[in-house]
C-alpha atoms as a PDB file:
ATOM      1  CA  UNK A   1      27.234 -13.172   9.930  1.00  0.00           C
ATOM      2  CA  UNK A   2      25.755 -13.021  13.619  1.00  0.00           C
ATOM      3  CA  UNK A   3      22.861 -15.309  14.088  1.00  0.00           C
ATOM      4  CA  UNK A   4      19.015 -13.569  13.470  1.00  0.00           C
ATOM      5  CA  UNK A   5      18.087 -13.110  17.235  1.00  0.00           C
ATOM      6  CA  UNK A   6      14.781 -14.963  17.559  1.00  0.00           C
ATOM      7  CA  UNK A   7      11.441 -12.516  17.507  1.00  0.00           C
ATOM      8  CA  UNK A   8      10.240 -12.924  20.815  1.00  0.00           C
ATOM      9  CA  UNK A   9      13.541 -12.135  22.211  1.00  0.00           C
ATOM     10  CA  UNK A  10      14.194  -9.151  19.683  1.00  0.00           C
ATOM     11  CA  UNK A  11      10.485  -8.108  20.743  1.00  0.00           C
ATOM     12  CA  UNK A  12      11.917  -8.152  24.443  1.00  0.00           C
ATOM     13  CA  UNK A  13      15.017  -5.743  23.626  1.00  0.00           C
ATOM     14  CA  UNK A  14      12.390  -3.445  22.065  1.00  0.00           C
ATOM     15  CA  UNK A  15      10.293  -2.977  25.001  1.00  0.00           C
ATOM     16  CA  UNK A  16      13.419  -2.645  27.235  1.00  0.00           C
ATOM     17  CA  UNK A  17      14.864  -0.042  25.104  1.00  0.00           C
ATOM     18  CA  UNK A  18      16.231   3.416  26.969  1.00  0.00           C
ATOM     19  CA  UNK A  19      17.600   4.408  23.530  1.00  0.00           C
ATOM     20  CA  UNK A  20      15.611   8.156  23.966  1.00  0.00           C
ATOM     21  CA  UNK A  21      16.209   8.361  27.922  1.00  0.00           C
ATOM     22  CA  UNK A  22      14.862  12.077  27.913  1.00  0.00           C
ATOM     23  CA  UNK A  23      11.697  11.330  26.720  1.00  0.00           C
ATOM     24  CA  UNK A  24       9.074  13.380  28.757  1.00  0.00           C
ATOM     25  CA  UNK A  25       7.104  10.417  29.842  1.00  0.00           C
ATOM     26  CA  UNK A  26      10.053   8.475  29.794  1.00  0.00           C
ATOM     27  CA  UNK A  27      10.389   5.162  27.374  1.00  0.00           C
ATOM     28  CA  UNK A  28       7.395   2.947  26.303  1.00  0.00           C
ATOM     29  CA  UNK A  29       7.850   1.042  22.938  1.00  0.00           C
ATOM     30  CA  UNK A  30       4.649   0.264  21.104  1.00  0.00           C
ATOM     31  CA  UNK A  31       4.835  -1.930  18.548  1.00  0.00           C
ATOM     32  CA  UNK A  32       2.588  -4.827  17.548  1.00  0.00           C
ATOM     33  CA  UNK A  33       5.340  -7.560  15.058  1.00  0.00           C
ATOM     34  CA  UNK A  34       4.545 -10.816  14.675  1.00  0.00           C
ATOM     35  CA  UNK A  35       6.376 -13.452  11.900  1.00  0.00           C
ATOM     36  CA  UNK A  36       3.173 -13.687  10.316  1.00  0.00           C
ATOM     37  CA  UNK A  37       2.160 -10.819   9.266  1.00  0.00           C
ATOM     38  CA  UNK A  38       1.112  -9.483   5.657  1.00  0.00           C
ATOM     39  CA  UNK A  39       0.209  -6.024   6.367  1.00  0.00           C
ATOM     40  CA  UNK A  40       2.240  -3.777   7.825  1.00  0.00           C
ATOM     41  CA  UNK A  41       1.175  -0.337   9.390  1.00  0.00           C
ATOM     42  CA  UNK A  42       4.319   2.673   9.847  1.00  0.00           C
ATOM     43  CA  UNK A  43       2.642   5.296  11.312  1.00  0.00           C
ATOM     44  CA  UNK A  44       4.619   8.632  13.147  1.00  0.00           C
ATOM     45  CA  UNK A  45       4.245   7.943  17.200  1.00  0.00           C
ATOM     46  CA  UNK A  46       2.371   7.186  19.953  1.00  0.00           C
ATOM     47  CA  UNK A  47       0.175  10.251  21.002  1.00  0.00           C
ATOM     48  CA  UNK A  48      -0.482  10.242  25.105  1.00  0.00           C
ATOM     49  CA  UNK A  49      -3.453   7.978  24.776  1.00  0.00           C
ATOM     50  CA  UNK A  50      -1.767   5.408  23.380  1.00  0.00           C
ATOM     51  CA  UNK A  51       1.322   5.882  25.759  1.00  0.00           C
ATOM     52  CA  UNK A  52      -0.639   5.501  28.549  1.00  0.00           C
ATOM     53  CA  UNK A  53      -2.929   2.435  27.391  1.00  0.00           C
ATOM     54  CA  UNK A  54       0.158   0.806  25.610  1.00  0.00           C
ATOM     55  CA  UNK A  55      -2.506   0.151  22.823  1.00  0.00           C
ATOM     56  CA  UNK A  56      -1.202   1.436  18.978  1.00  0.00           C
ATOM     57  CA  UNK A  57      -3.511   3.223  17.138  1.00  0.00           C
ATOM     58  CA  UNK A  58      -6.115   3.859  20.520  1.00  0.00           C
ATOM     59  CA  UNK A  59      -7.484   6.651  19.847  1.00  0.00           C
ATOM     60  CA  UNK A  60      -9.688   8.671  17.066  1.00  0.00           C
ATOM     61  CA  UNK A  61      -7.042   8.242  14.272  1.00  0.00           C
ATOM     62  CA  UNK A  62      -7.352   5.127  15.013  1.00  0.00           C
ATOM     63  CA  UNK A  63     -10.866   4.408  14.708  1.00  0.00           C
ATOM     64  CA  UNK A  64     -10.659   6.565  11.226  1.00  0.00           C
ATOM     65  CA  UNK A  65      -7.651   4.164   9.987  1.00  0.00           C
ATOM     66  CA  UNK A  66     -10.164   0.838  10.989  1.00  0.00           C
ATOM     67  CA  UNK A  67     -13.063   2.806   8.881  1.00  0.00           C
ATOM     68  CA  UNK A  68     -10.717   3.249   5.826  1.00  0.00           C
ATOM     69  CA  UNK A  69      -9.040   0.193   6.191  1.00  0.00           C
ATOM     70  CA  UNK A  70     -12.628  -1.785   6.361  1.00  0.00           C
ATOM     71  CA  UNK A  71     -11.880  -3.662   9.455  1.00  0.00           C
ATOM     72  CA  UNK A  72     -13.428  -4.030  12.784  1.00  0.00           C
ATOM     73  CA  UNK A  73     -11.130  -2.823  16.043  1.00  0.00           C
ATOM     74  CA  UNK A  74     -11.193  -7.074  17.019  1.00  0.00           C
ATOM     75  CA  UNK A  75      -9.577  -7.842  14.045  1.00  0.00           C
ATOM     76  CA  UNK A  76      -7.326  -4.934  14.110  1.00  0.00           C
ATOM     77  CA  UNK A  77      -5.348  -6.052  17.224  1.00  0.00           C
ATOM     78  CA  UNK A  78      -6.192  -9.475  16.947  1.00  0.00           C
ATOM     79  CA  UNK A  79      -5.122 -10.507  13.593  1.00  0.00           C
ATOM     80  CA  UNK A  80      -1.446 -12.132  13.819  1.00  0.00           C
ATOM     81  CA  UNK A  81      -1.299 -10.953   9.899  1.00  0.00           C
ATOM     82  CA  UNK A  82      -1.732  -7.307  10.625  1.00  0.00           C
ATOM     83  CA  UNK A  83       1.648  -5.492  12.068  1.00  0.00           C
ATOM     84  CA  UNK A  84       1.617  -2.113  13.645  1.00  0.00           C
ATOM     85  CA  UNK A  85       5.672  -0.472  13.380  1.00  0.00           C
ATOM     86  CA  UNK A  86       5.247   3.116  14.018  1.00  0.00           C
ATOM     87  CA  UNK A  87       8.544   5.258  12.992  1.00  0.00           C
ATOM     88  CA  UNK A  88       8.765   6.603  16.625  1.00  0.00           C
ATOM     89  CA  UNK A  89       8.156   3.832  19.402  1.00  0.00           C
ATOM     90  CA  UNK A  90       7.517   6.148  22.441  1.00  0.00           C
ATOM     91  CA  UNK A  91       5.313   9.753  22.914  1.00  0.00           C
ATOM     92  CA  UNK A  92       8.050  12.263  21.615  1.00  0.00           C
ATOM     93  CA  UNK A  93       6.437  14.735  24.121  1.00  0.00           C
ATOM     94  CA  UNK A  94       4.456  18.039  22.894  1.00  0.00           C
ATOM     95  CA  UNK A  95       5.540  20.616  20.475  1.00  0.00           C
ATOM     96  CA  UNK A  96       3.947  24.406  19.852  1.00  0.00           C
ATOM     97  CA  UNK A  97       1.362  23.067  17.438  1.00  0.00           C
ATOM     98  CA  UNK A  98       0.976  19.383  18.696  1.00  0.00           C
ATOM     99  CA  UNK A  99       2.921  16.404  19.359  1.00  0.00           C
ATOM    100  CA  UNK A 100       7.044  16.931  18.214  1.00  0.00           C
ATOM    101  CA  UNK A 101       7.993  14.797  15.248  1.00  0.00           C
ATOM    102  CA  UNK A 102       8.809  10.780  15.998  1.00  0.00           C
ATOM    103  CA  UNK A 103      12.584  10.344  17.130  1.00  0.00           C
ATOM    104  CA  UNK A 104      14.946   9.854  14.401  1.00  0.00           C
ATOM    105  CA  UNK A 105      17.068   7.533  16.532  1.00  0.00           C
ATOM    106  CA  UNK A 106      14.529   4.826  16.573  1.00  0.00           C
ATOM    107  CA  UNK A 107      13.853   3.617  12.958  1.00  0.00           C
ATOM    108  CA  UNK A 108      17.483   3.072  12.236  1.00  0.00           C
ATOM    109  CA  UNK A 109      17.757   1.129  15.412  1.00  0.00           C
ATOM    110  CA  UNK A 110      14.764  -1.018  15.138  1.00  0.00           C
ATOM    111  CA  UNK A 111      13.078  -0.663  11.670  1.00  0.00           C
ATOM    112  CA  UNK A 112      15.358  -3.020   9.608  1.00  0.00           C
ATOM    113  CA  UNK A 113      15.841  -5.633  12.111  1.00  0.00           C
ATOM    114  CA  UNK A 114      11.893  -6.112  12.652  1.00  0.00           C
ATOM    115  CA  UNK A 115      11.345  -6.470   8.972  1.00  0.00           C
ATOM    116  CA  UNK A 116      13.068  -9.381   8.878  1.00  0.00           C
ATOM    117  CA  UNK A 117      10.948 -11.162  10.787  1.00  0.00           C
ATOM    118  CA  UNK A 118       8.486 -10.526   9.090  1.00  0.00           C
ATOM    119  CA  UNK A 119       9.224 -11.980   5.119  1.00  0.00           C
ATOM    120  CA  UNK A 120       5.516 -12.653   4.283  1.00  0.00           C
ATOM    121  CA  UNK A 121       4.570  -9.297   4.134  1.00  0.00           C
ATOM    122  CA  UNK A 122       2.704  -8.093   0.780  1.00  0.00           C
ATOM    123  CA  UNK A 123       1.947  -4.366   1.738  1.00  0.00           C
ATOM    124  CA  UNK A 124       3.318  -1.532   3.852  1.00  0.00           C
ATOM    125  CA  UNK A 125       0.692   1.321   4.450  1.00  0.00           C
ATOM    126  CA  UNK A 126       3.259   4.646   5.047  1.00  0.00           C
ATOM    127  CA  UNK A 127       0.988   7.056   6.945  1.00  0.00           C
ATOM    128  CA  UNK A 128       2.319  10.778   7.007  1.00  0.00           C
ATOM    129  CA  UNK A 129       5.450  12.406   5.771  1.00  0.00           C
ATOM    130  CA  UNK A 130       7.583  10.691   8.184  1.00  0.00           C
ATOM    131  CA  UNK A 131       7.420   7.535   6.728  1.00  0.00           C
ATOM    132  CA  UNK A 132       7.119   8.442   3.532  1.00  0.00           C
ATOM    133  CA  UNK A 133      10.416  10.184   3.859  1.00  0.00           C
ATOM    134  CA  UNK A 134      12.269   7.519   5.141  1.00  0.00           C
ATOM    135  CA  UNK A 135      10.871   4.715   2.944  1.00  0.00           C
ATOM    136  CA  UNK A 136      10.351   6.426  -0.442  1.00  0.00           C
ATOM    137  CA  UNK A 137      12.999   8.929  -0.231  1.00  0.00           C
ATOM    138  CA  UNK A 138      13.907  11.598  -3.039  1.00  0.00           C
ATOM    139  CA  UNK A 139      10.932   9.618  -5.572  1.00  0.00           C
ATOM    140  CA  UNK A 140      10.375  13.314  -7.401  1.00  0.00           C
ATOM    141  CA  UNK A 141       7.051  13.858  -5.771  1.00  0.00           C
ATOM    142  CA  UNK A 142       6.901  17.232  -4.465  1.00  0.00           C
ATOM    143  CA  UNK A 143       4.979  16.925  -0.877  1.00  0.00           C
ATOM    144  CA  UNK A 144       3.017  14.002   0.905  1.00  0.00           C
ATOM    145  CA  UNK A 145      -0.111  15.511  -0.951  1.00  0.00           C
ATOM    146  CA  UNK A 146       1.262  14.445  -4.354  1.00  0.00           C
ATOM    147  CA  UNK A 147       2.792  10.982  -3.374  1.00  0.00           C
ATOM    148  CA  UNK A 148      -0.801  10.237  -2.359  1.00  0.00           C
ATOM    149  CA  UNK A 149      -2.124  11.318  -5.435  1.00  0.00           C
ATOM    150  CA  UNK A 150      -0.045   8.935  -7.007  1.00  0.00           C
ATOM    151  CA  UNK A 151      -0.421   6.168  -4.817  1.00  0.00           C
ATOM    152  CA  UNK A 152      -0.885   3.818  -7.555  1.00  0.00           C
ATOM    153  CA  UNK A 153       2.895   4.215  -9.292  1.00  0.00           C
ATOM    154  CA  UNK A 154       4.241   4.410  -5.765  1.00  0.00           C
ATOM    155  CA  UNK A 155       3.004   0.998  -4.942  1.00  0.00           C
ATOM    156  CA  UNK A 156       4.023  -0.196  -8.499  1.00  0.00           C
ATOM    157  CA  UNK A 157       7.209   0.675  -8.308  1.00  0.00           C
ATOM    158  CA  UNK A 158       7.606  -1.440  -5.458  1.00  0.00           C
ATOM    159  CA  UNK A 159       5.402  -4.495  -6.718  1.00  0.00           C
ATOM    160  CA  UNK A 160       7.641  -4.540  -9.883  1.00  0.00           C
ATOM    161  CA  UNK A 161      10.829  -5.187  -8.397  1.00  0.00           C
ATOM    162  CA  UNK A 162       9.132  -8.225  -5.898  1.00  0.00           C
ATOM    163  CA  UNK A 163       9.266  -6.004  -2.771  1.00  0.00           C
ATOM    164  CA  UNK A 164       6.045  -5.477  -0.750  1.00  0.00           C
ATOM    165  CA  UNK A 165       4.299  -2.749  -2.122  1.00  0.00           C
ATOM    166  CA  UNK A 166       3.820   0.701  -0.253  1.00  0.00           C
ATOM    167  CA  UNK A 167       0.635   2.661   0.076  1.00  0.00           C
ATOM    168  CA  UNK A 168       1.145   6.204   0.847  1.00  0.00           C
ATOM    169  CA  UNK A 169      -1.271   7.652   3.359  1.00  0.00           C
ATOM    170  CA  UNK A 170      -2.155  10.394   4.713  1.00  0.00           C
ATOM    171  CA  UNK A 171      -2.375  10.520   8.188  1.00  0.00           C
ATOM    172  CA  UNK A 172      -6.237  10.178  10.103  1.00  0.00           C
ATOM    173  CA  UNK A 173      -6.318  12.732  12.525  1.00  0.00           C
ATOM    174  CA  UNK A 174      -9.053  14.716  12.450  1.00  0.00           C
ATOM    175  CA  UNK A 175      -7.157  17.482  12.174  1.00  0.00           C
ATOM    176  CA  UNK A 176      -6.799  16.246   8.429  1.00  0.00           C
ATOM    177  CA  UNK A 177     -10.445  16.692   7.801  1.00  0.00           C
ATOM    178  CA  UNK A 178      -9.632  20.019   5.764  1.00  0.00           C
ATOM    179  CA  UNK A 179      -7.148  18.286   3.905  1.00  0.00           C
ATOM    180  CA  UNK A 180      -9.674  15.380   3.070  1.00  0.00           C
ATOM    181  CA  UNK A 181     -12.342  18.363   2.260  1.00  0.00           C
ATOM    182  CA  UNK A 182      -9.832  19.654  -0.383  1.00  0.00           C
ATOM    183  CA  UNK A 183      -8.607  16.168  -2.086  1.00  0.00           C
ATOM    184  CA  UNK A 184     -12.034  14.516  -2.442  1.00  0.00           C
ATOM    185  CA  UNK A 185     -10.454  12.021  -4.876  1.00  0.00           C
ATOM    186  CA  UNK A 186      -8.781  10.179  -1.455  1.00  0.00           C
ATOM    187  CA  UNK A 187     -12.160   8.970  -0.412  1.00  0.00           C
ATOM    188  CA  UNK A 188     -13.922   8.581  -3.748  1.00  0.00           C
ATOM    189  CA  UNK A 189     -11.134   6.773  -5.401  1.00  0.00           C
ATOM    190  CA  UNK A 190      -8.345   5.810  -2.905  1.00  0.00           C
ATOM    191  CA  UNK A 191      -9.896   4.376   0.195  1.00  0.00           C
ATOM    192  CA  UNK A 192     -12.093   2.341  -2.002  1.00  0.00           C
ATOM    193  CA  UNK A 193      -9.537   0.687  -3.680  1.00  0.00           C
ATOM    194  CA  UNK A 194      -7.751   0.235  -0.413  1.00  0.00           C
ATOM    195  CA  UNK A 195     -10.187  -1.588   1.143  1.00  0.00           C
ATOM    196  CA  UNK A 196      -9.986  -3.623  -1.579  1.00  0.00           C
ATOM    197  CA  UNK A 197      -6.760  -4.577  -1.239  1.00  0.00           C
ATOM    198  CA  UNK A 198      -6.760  -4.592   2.187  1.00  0.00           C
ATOM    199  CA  UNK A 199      -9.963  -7.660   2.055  1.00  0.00           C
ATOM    200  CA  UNK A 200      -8.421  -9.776  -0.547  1.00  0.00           C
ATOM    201  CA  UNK A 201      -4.866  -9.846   1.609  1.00  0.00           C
ATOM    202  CA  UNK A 202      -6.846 -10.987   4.672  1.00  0.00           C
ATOM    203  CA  UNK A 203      -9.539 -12.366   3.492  1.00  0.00           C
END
């Protein structure tokens, strides 16, 4: 068995990685890992803003994730127990009807070996259909909307077998704001409950 390559150097490889060299901006991993961390953020990609400013999460969705998660942007990038692992590293580039889907090279490549590093984590927030394809799989809910619904099962099924439990999310764009209009059970009942969660892990 080859010898776990340490974090910072791992962290290195990731931010040297050419793995999508016809990226229209070209190759910039962001990622925020550290061995600490509890809570654990897989998001789709990094829009432009974030590209350019190398920041995760920079940007409006961002300051609607910090409202629903009940933290302030300080302890957001500050806090060694909060991890940011997005399912695309880099800007995929523009699409017809916004940014094109994360790359599907990258999580295989990356996703696994990061999560090693990090074996004190208690929750995964999966934010969009993109993760929640790739981490939950065929789990017999029907779209993202009814996964969410159900967020409490999802993250049981995971608690009950000793595995860090996953939230499903929808994503905070405000181009979700219609969707949030329609499900008004995600901010009367979910978001409570995950700020909840989210204060007794790091608090």
């Amino acid at each position: 068995m080859a010898e776990k390559l340490p974090l910072t150097d791992l962290l290195a490889q990731v931010a040297s990685c050419s793995l999508c060299g016809d990226l229209p901006l070209g190759p910039r991993p962001v990622v925020k890992i550290d061995y600490r961390a509890r809570l654990l953020i897989i998001g789709q990609a990094p829009g432009t803003r974030v590209h350019n400013t190398g920041i995760p999460w920079n940007d409006p969705s961002g300051d609607n994730l910090r409202s629903w998660l009940g933290i302030d942007r300080e302890q957001f990038y500050d806090d060694p127990r909060i991890a940011i692992m997005p399912m695309g590293f880099c800007y995929p580039g523009k699409g017809k009807s916004g940014d094109l889907p994360p790359r599907k090279e990258c999580a295989p490549q990356w996703h696994q070996t990061l999560l090693e590093h990090m074996p004190d984590l208690e929750l995964i927030l999966l934010i969009g259909s993109y993760a929640q394809d790739y981490y939950c799989g065929k789990d017999g809910y029907r779209n993202l909307t009814e996964r969410v619904q159900n967020w409490r099962q999802v993250l049981e099924n995971q608690l009950s077998e000793g595995k860090a439990g996953y939230w499903p999310l929808v994503h905070p764009s405000p181009r979700n704001r219609l969707w949030m209009g329609r499900n008004p059970w995600f901010e009367a009942e979910l978001l409570p409950e995950l700020r909840t969660a989210v204060d007794q892990l790091l608090n």
